[in-house]
N, C-alpha and C. Protein backbone atom coordinates (compact mmCIF):
# COMPACT_ATOMS: atom_id res chain seq x y z
N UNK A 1 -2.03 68.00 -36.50
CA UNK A 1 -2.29 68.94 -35.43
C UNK A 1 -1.02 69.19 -34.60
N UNK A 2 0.04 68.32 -34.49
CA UNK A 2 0.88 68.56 -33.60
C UNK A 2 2.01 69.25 -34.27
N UNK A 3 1.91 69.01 -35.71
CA UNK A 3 2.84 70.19 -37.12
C UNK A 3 2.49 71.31 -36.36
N UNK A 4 1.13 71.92 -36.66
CA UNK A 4 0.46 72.72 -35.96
C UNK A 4 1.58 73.71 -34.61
N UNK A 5 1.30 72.92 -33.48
CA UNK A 5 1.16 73.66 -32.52
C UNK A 5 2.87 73.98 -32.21
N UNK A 6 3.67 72.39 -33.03
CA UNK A 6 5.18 72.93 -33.06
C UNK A 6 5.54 73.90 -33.81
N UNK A 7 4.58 74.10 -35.17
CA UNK A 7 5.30 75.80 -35.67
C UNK A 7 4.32 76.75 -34.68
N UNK A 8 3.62 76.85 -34.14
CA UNK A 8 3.03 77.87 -33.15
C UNK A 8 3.93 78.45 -32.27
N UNK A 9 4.87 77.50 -31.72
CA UNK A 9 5.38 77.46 -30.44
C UNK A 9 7.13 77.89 -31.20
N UNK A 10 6.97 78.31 -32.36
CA UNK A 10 8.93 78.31 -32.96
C UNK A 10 8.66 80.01 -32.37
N UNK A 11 10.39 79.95 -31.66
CA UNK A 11 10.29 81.23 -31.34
C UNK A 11 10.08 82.29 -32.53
N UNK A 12 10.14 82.24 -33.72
CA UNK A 12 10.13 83.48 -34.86
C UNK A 12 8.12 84.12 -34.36
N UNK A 13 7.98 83.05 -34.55
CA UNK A 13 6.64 82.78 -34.11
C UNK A 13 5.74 83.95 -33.00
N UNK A 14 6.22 83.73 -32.36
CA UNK A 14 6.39 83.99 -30.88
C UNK A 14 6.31 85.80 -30.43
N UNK A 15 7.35 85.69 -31.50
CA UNK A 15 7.96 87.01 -31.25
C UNK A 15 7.57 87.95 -32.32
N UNK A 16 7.10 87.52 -33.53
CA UNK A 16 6.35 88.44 -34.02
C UNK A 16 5.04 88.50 -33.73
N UNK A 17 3.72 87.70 -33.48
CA UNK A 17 2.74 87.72 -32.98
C UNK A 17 2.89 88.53 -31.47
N UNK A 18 4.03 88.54 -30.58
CA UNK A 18 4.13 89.58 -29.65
C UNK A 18 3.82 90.75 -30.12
N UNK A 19 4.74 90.96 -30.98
CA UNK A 19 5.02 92.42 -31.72
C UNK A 19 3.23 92.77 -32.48
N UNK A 20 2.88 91.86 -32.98
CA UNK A 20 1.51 92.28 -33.32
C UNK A 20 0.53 92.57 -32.71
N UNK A 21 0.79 92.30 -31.40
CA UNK A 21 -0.36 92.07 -30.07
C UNK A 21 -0.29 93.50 -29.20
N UNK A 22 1.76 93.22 -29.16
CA UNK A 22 1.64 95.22 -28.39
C UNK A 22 0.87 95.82 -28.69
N UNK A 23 1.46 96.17 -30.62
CA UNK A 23 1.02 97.31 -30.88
C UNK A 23 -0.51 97.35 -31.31
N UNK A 24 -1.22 96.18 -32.05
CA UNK A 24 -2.67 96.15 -32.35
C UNK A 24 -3.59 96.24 -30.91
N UNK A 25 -2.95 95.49 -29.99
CA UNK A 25 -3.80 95.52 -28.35
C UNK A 25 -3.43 96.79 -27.76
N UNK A 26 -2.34 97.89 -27.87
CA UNK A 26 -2.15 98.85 -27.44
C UNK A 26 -3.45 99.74 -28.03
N UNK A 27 -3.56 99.54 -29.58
CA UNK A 27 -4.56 100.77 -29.64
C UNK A 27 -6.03 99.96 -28.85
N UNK A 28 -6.37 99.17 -29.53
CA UNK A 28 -7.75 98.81 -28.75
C UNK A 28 -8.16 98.53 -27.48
N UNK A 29 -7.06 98.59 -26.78
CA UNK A 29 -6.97 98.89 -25.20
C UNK A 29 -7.27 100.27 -25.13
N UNK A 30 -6.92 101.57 -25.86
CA UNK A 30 -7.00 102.90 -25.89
C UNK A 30 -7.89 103.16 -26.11
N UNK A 31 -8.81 102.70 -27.40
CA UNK A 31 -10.06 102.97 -28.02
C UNK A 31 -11.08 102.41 -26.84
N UNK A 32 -10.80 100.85 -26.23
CA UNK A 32 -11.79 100.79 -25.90
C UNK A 32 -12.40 101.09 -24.39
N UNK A 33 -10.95 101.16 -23.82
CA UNK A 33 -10.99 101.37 -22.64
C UNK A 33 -10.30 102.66 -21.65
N UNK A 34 -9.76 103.56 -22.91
CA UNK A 34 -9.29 105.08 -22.23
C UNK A 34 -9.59 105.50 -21.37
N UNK A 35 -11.16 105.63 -21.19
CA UNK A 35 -12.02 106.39 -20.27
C UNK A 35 -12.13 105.77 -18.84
N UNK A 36 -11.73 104.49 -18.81
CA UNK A 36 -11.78 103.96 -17.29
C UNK A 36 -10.31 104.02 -17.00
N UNK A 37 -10.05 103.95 -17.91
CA UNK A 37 -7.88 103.88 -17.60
C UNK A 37 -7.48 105.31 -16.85
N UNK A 38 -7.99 106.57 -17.50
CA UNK A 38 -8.23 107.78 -17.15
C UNK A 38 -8.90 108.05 -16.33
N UNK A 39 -9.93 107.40 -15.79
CA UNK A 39 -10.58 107.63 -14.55
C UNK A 39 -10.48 106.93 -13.29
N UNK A 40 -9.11 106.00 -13.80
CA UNK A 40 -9.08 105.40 -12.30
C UNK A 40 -9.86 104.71 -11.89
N UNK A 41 -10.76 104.03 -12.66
CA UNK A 41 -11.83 102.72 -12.90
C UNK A 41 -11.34 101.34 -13.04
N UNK A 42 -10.44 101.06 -12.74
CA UNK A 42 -9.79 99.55 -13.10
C UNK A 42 -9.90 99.01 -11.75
N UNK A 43 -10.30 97.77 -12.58
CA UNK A 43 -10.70 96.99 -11.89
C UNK A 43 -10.36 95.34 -12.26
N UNK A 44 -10.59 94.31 -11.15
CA UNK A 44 -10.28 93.38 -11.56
C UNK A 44 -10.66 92.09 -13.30
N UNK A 45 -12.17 93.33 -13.10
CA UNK A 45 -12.98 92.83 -14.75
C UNK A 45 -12.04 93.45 -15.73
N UNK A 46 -11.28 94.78 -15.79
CA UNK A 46 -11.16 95.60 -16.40
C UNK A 46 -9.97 94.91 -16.99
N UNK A 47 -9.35 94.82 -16.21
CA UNK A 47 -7.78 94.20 -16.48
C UNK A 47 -8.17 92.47 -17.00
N UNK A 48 -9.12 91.73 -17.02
CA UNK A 48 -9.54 90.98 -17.76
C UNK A 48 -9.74 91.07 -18.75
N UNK A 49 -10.83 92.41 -19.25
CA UNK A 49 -10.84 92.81 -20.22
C UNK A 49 -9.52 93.14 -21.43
N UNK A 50 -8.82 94.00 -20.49
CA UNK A 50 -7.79 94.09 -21.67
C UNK A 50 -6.76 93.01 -21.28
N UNK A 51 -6.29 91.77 -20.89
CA UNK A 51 -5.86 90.91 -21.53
C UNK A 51 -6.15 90.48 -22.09
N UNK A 52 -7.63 90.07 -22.64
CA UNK A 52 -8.06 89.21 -23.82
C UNK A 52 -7.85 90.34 -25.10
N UNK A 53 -7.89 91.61 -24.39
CA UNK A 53 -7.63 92.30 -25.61
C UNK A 53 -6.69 92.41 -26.37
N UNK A 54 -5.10 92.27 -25.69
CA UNK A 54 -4.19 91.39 -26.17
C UNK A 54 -3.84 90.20 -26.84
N UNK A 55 -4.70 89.50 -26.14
CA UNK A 55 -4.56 87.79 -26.71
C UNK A 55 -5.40 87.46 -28.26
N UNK A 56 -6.73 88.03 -27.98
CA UNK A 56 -6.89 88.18 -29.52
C UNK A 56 -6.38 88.37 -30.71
N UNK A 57 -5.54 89.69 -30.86
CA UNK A 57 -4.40 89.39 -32.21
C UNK A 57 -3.02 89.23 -32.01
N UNK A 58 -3.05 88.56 -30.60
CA UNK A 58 -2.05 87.49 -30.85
C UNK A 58 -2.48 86.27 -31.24
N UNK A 59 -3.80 85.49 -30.69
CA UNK A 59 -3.96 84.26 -31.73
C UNK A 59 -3.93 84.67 -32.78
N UNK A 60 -4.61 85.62 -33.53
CA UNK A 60 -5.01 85.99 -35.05
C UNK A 60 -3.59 86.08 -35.42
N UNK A 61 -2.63 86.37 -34.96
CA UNK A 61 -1.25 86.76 -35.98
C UNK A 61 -1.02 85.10 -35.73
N UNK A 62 -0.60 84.48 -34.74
CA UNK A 62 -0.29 82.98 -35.07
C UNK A 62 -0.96 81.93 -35.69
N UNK A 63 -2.06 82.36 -35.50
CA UNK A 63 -3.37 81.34 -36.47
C UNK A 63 -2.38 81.74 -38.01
N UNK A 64 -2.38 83.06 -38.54
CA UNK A 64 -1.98 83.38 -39.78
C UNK A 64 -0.78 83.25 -40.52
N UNK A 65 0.38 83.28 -39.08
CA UNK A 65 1.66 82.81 -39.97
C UNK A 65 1.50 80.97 -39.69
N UNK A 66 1.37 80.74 -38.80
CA UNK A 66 1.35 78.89 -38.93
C UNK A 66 0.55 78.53 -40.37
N UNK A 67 -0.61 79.11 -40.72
CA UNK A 67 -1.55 78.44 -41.61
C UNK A 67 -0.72 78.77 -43.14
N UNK A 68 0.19 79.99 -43.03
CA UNK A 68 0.97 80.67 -44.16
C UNK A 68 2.11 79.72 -44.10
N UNK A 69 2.25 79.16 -43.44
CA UNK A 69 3.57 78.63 -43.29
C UNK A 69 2.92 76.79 -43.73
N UNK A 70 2.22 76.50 -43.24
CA UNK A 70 1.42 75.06 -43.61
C UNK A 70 1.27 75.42 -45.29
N UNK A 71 0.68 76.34 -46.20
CA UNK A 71 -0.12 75.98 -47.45
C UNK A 71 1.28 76.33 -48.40
């Protein structure tokens, strides 16, 4: 587990799961939440909302290169 979380934490790591998170959390921030973004509806839930919407495929890209990188 601690193999694990030290390749999690290697900057290559890091920085491409960023890169996967912009651009995959950019659209589904758009898709899912345009209409309040555009209406001036944000709110403190809202902006909760789309950070997890970010963070999601950023775990998913680091879950995938660590586990690619383990087998």
């Amino acid at each position: 587990m601690k193999n694990w979380f030290s390749l999690a934490f290697q900057r290559k790591i890091i920085v491409r799961s960023s890169k996967v998170a912009a651009i995959v959390g950019t659209i589904l921030v758009l898709i899912n939440h345009f209409d309040v973004l555009v209406g001036g509806q944000v709110n403190e839930l809202i902006i909760g909302k789309i950070l997890l919407t970010y963070l999601v495929p950023y775990s998913v890209a680091t879950y995938a290169a660590v586990e690619a990188l383990l087998s």
